[in-house]
PDB file of N, CA and C in Angstrom:
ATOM      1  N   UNK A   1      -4.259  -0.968   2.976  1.00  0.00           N
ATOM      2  CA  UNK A   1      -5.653  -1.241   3.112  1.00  0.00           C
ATOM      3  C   UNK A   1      -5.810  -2.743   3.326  1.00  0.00           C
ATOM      4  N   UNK A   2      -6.548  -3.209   4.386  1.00  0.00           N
ATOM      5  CA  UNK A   2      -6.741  -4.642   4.507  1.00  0.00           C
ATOM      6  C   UNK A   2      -8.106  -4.678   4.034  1.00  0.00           C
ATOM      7  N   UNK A   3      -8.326  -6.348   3.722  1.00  0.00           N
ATOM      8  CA  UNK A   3     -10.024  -6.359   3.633  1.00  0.00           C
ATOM      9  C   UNK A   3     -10.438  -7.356   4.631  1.00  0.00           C
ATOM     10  N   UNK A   4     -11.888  -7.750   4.595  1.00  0.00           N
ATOM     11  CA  UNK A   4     -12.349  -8.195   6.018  1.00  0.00           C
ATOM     12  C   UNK A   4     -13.372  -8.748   5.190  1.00  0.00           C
ATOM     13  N   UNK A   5     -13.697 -10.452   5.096  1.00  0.00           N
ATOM     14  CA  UNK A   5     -14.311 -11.129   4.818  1.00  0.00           C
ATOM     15  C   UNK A   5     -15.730 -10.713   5.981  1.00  0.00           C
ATOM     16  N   UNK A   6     -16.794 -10.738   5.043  1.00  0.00           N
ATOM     17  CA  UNK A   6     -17.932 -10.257   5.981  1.00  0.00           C
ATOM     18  C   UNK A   6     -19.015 -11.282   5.745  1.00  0.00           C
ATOM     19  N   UNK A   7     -20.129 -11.782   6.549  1.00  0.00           N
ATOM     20  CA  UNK A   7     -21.378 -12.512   6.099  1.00  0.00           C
ATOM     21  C   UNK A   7     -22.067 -11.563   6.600  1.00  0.00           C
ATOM     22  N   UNK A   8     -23.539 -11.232   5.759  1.00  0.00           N
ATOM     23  CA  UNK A   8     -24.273 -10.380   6.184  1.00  0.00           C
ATOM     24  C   UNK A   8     -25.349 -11.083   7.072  1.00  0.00           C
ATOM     25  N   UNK A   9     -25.834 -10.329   7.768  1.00  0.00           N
ATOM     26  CA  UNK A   9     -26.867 -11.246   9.414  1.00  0.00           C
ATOM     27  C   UNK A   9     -28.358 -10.595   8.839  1.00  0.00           C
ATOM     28  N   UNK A  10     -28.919 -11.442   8.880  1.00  0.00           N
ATOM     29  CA  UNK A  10     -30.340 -11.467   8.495  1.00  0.00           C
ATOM     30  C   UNK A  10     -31.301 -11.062   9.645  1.00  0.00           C
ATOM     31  N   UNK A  11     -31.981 -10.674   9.821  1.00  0.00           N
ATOM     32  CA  UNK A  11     -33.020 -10.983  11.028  1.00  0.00           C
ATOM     33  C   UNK A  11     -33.754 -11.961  10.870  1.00  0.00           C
ATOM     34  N   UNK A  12     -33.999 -12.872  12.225  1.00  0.00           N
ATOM     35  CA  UNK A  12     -34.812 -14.143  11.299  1.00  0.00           C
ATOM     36  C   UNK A  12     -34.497 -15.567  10.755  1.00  0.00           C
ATOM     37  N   UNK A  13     -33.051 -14.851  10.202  1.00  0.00           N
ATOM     38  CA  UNK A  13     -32.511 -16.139   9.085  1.00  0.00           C
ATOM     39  C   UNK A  13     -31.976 -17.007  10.298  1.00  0.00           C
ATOM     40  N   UNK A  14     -31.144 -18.318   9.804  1.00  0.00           N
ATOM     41  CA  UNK A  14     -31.088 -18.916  11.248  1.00  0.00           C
ATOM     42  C   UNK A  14     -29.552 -19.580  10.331  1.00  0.00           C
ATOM     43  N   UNK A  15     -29.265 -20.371   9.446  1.00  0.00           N
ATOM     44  CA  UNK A  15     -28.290 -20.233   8.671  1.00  0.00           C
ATOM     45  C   UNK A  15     -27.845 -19.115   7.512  1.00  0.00           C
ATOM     46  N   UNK A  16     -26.260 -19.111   7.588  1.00  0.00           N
ATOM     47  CA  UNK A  16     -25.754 -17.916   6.775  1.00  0.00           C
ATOM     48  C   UNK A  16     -25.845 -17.783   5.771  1.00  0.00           C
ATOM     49  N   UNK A  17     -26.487 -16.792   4.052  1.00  0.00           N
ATOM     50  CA  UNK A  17     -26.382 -17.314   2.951  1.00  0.00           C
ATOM     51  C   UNK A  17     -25.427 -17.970   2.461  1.00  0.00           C
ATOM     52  N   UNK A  18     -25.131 -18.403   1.462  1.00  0.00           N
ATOM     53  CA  UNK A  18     -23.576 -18.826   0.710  1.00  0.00           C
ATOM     54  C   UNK A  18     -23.293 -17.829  -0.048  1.00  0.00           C
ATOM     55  N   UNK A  19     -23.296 -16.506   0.044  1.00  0.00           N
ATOM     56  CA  UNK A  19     -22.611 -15.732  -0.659  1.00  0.00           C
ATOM     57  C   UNK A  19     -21.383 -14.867   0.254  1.00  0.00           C
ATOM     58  N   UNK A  20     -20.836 -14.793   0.379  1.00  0.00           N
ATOM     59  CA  UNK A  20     -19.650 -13.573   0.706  1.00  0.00           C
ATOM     60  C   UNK A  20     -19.359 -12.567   0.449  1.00  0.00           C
ATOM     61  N   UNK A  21     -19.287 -11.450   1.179  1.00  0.00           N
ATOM     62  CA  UNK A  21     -18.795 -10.599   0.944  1.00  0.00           C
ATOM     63  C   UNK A  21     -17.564  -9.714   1.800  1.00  0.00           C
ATOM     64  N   UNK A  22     -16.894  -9.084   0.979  1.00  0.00           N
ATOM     65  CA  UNK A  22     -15.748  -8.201   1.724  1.00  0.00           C
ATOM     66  C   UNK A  22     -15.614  -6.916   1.286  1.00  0.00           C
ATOM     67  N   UNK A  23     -15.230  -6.207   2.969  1.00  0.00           N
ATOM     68  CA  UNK A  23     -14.813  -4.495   3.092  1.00  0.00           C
ATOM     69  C   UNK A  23     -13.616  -4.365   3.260  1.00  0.00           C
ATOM     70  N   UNK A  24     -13.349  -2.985   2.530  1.00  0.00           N
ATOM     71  CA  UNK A  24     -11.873  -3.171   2.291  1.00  0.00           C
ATOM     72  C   UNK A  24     -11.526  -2.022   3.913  1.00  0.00           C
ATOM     73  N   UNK A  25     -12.989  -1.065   4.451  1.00  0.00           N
ATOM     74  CA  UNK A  25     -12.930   0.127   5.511  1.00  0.00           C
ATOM     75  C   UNK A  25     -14.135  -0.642   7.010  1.00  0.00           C
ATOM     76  N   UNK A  26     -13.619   0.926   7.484  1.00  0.00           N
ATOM     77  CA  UNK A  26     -14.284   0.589   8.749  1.00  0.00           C
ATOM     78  C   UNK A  26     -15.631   0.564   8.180  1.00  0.00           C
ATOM     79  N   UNK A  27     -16.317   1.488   7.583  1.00  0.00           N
ATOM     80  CA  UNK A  27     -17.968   1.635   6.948  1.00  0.00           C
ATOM     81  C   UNK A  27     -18.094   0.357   5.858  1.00  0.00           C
ATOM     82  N   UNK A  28     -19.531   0.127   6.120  1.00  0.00           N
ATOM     83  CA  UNK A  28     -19.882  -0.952   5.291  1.00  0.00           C
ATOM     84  C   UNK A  28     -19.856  -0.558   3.638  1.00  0.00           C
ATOM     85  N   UNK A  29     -19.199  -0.383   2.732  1.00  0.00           N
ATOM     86  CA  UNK A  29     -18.811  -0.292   1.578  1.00  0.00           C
ATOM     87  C   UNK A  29     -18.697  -1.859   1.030  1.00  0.00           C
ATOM     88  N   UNK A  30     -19.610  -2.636   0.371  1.00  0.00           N
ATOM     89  CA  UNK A  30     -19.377  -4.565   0.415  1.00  0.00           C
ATOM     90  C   UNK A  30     -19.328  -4.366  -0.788  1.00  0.00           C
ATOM     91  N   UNK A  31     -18.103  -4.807  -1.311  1.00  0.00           N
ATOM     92  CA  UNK A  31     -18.045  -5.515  -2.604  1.00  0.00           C
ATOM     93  C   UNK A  31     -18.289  -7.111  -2.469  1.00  0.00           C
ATOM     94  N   UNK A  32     -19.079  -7.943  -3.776  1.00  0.00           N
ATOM     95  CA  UNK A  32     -19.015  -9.147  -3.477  1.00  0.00           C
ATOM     96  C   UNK A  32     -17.928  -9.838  -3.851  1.00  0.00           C
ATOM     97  N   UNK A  33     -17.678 -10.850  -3.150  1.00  0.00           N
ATOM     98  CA  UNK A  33     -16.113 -11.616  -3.522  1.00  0.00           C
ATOM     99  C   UNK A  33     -16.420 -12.481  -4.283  1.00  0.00           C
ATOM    100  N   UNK A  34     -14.948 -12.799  -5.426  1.00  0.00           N
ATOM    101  CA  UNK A  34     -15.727 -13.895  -6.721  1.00  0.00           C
ATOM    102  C   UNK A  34     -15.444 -15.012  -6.466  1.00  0.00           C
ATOM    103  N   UNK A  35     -15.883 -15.918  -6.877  1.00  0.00           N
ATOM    104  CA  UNK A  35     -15.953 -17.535  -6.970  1.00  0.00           C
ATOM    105  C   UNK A  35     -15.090 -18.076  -7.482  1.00  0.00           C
ATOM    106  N   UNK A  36     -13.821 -18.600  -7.757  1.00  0.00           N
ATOM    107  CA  UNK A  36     -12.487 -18.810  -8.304  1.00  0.00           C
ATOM    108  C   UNK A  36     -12.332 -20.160  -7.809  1.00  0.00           C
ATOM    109  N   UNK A  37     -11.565 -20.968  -8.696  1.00  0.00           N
ATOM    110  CA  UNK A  37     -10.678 -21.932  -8.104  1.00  0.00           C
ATOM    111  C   UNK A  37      -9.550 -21.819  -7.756  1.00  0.00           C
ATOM    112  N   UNK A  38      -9.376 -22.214  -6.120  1.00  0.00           N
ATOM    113  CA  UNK A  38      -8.242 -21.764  -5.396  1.00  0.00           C
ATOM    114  C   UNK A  38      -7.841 -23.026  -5.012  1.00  0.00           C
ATOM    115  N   UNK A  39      -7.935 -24.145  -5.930  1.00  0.00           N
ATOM    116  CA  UNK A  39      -6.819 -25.135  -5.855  1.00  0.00           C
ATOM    117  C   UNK A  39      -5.432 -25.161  -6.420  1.00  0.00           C
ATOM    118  N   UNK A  40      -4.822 -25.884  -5.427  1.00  0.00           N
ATOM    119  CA  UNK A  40      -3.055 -25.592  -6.205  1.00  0.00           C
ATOM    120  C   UNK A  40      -3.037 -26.922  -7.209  1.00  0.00           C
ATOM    121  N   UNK A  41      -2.327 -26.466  -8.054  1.00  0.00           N
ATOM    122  CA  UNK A  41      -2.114 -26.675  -8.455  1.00  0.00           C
ATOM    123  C   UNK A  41      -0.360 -27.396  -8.983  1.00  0.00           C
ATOM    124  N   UNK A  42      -0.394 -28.478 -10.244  1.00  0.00           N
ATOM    125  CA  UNK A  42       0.995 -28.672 -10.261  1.00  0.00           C
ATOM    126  C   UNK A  42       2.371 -28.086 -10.930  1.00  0.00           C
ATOM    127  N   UNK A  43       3.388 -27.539 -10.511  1.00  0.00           N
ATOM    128  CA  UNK A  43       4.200 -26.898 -11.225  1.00  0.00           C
ATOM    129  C   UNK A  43       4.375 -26.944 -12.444  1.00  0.00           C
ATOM    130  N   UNK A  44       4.827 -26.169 -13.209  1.00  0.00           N
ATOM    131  CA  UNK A  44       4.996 -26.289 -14.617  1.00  0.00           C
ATOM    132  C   UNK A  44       6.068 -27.416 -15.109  1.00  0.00           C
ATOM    133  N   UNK A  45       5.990 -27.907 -16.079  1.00  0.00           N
ATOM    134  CA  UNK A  45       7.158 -28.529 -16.551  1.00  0.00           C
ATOM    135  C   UNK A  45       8.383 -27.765 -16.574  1.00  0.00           C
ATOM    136  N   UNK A  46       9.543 -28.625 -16.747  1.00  0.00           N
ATOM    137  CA  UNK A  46      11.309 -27.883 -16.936  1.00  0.00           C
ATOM    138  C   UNK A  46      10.525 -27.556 -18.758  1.00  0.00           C
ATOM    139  N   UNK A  47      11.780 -26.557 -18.458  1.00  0.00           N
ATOM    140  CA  UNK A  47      11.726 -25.819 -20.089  1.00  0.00           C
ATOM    141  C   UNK A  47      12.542 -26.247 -20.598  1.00  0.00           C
ATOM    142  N   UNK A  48      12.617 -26.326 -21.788  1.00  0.00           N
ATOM    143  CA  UNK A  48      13.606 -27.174 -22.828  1.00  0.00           C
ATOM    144  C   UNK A  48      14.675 -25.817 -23.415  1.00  0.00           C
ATOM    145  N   UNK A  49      15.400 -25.981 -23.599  1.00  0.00           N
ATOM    146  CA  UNK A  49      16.360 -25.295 -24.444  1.00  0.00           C
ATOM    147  C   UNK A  49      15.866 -24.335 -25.420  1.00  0.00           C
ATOM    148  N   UNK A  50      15.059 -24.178 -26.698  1.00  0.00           N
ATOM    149  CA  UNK A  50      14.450 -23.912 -27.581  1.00  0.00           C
ATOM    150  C   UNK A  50      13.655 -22.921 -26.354  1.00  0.00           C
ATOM    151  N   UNK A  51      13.269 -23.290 -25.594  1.00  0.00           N
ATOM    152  CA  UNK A  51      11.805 -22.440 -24.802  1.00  0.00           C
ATOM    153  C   UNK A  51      12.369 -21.524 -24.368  1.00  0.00           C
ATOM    154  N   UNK A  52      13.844 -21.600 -23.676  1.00  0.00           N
ATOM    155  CA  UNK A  52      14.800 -21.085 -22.639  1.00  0.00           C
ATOM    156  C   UNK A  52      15.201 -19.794 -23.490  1.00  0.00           C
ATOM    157  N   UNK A  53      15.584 -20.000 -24.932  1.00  0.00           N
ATOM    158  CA  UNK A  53      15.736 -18.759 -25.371  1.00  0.00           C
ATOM    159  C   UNK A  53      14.873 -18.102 -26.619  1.00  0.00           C
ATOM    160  N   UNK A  54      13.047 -18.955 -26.060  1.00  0.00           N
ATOM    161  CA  UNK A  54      12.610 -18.088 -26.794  1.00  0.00           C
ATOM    162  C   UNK A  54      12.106 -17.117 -25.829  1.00  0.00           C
ATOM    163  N   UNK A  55      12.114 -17.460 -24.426  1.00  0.00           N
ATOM    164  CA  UNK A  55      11.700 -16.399 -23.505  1.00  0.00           C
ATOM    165  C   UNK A  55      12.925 -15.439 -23.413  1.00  0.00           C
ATOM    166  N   UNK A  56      14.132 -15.711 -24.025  1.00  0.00           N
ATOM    167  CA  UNK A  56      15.406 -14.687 -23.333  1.00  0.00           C
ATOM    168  C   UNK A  56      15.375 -13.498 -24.840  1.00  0.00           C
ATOM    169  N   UNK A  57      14.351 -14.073 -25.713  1.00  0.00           N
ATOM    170  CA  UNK A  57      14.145 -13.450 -27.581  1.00  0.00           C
ATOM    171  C   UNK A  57      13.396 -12.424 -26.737  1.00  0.00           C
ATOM    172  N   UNK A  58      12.066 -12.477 -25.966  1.00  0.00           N
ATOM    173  CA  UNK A  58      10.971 -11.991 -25.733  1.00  0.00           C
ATOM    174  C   UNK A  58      11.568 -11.054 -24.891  1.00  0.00           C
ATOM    175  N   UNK A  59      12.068 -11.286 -23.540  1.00  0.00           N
ATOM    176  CA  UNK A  59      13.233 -10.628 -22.591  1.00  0.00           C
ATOM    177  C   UNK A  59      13.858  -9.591 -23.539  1.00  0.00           C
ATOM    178  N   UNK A  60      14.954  -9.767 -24.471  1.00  0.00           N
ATOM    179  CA  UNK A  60      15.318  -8.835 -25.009  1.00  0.00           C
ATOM    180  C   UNK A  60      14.498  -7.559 -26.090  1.00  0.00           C
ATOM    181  N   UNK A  61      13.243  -7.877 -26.546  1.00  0.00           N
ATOM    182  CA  UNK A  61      12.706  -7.330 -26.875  1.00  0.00           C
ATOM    183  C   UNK A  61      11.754  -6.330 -26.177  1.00  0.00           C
ATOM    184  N   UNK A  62      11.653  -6.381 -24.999  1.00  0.00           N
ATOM    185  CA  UNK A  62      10.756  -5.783 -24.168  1.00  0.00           C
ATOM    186  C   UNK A  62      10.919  -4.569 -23.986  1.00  0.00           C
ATOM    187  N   UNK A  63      10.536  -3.432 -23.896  1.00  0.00           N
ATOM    188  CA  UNK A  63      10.834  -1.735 -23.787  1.00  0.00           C
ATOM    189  C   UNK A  63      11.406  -1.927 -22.392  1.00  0.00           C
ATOM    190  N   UNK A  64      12.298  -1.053 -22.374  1.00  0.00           N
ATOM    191  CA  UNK A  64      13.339  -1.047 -20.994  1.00  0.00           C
ATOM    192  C   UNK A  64      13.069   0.704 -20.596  1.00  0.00           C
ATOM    193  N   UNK A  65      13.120   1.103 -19.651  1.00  0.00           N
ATOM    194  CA  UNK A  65      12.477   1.995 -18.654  1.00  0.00           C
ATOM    195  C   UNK A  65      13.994   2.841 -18.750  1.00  0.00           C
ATOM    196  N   UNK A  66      13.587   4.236 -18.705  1.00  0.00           N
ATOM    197  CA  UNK A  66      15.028   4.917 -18.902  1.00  0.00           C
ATOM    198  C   UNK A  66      15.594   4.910 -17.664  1.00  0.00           C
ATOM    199  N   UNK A  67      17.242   4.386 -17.328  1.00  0.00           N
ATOM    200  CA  UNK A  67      17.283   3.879 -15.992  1.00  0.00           C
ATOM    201  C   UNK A  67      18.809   5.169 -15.671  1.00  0.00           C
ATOM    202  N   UNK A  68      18.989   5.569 -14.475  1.00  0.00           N
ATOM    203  CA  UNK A  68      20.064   6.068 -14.464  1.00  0.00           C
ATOM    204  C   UNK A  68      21.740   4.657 -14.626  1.00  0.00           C
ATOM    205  N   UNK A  69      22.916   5.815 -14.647  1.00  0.00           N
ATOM    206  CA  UNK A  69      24.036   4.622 -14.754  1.00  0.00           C
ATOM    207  C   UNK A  69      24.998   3.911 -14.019  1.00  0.00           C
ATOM    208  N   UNK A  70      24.927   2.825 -14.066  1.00  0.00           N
ATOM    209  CA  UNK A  70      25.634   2.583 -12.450  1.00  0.00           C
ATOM    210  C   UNK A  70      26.634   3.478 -11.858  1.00  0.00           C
ATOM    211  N   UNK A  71      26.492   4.158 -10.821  1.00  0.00           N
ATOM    212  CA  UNK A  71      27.317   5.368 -10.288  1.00  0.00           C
ATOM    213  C   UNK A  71      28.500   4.911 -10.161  1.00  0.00           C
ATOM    214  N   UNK A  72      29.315   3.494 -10.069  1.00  0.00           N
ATOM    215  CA  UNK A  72      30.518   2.934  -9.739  1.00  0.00           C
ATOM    216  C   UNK A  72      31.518   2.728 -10.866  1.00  0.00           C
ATOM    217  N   UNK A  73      30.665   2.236 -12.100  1.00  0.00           N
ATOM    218  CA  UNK A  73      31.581   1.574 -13.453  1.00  0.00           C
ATOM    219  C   UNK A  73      31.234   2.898 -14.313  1.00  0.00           C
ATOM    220  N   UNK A  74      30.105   3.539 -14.229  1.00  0.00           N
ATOM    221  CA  UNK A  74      29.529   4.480 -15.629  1.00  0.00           C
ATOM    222  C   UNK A  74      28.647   3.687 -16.471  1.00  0.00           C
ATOM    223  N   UNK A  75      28.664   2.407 -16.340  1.00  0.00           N
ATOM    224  CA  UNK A  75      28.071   1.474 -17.534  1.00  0.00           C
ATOM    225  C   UNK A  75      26.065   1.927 -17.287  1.00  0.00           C
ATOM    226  N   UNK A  76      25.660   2.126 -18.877  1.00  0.00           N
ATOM    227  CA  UNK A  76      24.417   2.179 -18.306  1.00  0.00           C
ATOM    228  C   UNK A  76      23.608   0.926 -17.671  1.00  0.00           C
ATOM    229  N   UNK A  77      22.543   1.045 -17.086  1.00  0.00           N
ATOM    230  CA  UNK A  77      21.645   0.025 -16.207  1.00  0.00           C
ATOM    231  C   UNK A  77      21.141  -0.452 -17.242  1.00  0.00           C
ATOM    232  N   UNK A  78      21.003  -1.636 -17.193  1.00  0.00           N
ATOM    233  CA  UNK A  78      19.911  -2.880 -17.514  1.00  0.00           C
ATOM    234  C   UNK A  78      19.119  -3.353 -16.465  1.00  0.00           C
ATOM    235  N   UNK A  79      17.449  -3.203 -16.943  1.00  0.00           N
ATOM    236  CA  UNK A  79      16.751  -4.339 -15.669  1.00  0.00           C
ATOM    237  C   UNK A  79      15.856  -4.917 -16.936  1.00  0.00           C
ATOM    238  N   UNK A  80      15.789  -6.355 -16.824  1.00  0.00           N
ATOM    239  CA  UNK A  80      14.957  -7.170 -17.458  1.00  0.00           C
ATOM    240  C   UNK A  80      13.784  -7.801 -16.479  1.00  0.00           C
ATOM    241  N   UNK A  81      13.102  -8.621 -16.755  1.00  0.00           N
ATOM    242  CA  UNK A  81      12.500  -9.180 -15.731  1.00  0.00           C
ATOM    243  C   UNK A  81      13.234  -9.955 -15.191  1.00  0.00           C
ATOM    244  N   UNK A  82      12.851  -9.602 -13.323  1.00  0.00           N
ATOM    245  CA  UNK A  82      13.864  -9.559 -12.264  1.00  0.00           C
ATOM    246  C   UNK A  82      13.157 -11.092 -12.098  1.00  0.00           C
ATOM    247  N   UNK A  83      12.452 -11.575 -12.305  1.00  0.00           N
ATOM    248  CA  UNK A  83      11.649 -13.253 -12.122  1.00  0.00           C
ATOM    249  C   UNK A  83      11.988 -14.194 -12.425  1.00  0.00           C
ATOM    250  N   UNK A  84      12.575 -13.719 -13.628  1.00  0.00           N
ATOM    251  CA  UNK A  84      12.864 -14.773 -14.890  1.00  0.00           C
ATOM    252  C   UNK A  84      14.596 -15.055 -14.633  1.00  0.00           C
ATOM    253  N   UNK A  85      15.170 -15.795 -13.957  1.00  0.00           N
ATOM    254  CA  UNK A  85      16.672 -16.489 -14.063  1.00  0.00           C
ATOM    255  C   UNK A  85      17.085 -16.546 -14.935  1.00  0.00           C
ATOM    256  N   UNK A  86      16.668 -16.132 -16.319  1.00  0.00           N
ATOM    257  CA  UNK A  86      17.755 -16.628 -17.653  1.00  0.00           C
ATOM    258  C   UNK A  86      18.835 -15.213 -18.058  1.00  0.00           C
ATOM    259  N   UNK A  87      19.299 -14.391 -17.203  1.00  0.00           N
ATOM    260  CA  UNK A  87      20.195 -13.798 -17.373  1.00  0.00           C
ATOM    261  C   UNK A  87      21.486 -14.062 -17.895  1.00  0.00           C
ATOM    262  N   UNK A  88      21.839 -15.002 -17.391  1.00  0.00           N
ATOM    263  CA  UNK A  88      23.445 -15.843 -17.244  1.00  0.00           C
ATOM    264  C   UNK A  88      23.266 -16.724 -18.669  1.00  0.00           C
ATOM    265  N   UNK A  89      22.199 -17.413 -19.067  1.00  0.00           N
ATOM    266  CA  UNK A  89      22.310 -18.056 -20.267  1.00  0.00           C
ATOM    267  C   UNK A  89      22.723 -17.590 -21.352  1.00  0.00           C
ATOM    268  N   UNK A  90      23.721 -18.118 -21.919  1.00  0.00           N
ATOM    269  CA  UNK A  90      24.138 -17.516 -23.698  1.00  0.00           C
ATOM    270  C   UNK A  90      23.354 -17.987 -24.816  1.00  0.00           C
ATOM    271  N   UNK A  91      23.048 -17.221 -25.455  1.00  0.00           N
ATOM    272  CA  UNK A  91      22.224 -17.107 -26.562  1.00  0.00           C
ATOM    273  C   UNK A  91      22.975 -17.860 -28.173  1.00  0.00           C
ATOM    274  N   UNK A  92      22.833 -18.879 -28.540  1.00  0.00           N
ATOM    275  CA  UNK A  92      23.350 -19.823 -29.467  1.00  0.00           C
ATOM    276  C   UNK A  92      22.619 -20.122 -30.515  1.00  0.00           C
ATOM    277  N   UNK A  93      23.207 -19.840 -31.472  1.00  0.00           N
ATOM    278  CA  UNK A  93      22.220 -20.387 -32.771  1.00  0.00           C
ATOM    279  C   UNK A  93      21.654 -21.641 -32.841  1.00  0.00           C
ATOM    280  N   UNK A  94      20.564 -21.888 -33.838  1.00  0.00           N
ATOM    281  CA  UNK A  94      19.984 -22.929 -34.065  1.00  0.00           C
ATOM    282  C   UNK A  94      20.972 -24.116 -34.178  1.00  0.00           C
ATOM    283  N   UNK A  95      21.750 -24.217 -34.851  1.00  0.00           N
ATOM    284  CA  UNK A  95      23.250 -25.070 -35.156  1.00  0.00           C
ATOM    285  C   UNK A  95      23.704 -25.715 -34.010  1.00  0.00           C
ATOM    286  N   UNK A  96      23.672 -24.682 -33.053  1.00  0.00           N
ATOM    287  CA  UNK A  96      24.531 -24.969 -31.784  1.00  0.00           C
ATOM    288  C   UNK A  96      24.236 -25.866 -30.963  1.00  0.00           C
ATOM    289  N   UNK A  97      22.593 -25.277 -30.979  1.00  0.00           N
ATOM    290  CA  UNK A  97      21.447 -25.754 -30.077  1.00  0.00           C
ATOM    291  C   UNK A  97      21.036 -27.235 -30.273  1.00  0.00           C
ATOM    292  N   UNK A  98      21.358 -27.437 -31.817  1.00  0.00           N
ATOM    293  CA  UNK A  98      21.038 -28.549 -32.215  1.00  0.00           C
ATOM    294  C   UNK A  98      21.678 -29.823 -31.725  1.00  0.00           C
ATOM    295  N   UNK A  99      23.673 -29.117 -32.402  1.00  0.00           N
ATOM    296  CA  UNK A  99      24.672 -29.907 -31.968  1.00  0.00           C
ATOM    297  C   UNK A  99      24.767 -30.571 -30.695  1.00  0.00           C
ATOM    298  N   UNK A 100      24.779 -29.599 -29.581  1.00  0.00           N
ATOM    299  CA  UNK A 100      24.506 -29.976 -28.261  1.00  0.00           C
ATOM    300  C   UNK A 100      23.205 -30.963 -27.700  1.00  0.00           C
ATOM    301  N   UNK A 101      22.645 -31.025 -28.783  1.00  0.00           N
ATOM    302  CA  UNK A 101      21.688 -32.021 -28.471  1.00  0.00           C
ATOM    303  C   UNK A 101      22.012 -33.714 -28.890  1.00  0.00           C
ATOM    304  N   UNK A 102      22.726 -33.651 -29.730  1.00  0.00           N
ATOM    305  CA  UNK A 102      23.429 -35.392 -30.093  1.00  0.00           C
ATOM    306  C   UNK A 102      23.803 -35.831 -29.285  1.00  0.00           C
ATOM    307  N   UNK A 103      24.313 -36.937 -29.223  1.00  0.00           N
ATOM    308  CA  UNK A 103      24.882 -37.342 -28.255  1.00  0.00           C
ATOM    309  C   UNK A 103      26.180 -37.616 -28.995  1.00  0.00           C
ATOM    310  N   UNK A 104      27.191 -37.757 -28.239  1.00  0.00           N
ATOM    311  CA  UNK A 104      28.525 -37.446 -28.134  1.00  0.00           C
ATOM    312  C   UNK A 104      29.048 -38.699 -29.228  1.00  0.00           C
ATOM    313  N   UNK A 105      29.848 -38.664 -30.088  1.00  0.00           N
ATOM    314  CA  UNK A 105      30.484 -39.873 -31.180  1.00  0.00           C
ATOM    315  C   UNK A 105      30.960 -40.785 -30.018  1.00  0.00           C
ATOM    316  N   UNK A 106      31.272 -41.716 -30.391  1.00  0.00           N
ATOM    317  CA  UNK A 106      31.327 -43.352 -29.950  1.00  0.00           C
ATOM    318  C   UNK A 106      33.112 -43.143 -29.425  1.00  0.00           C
ATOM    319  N   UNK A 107      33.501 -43.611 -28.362  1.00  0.00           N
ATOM    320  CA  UNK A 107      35.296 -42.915 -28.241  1.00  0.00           C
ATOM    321  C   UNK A 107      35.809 -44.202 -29.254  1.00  0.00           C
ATOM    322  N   UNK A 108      36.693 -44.061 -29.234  1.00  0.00           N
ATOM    323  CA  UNK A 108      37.964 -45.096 -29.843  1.00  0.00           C
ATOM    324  C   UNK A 108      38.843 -45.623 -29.220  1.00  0.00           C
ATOM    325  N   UNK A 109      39.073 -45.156 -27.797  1.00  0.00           N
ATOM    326  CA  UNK A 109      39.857 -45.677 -26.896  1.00  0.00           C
ATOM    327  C   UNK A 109      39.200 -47.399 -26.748  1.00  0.00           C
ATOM    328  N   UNK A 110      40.499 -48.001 -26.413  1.00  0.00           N
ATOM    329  CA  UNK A 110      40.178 -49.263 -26.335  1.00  0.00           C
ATOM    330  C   UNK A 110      40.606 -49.876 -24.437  1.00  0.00           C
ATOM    331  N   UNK A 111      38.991 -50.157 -24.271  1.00  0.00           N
ATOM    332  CA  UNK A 111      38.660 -50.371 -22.578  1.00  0.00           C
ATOM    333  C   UNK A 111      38.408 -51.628 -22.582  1.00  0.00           C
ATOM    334  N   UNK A 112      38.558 -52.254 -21.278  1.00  0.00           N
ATOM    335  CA  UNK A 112      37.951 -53.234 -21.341  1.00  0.00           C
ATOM    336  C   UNK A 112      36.323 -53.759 -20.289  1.00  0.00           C
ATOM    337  N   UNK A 113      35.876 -53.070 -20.468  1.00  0.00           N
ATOM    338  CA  UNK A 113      34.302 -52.377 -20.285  1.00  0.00           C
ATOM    339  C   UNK A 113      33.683 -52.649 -21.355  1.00  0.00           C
ATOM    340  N   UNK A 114      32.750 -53.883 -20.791  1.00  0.00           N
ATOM    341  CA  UNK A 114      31.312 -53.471 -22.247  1.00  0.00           C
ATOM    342  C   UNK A 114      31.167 -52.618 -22.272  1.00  0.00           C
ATOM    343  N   UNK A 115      30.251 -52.598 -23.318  1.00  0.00           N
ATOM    344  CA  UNK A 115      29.259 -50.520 -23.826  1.00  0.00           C
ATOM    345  C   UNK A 115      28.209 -51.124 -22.865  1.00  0.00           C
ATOM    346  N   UNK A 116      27.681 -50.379 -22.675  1.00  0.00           N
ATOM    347  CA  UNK A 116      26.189 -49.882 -21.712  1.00  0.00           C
ATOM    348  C   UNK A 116      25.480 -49.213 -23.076  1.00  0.00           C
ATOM    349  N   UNK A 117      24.146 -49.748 -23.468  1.00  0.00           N
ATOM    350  CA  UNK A 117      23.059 -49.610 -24.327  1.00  0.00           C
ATOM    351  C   UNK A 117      22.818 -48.606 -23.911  1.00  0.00           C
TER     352      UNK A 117
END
């Protein structure tokens, strides 16, 4: 079904109202069209770590659809949301998450390179 932005013609009138309307058929059936902001807008921020697997918490919790089993391995199907890229990410405790966030101990090797602040 397509729709078809319509202005209705007045007899008389000489400019078009400002309202709009659209048919989704050949017969005049007009729904009015709504008023929205259809500016773009700016992408979201990067997600942080913590965010990354509280959406992969939410992901795993979601009711999963009874799926047949892959006909090749036997293994049953998984589909999560097909949108969301965090498939491949491993799931790490708080500890982990944390650790990986320090920054790395000071080496001991002896260079002859200042440190960089």
């Amino acid at each position: 079904m397509r729709s078809c932005l319509k202005v209705p013609h007045l007899a008389g009138l000489q400019r078009s109202p400002s309202s709009k309307f659209v048919s989704f058929s050949d017969d005049d059936d007009v729904h009015i069209a709504d008023e929205w902001d259809r500016t773009p807008t700016q992408p979201t921020k990067d997600l942080c770590y913590h965010e990354i697997l509280e959406m992969k918490a939410i992901q795993n919790s979601l009711p999963q659809a009874d799926q047949l089993s892959d006909p090749l391995t036997g293994r049953p199907a998984r589909q999560f949301l097909s949108k969301i890229p965090i498939t491949l990410l491993p799931l790490l405790s708080d500890e982990s998450a944390s650790e990986s966030s320090q920054p790395p101990p000071p080496s001991t090797s002896t260079s002859n390179f200042p440190r960089v602040p």
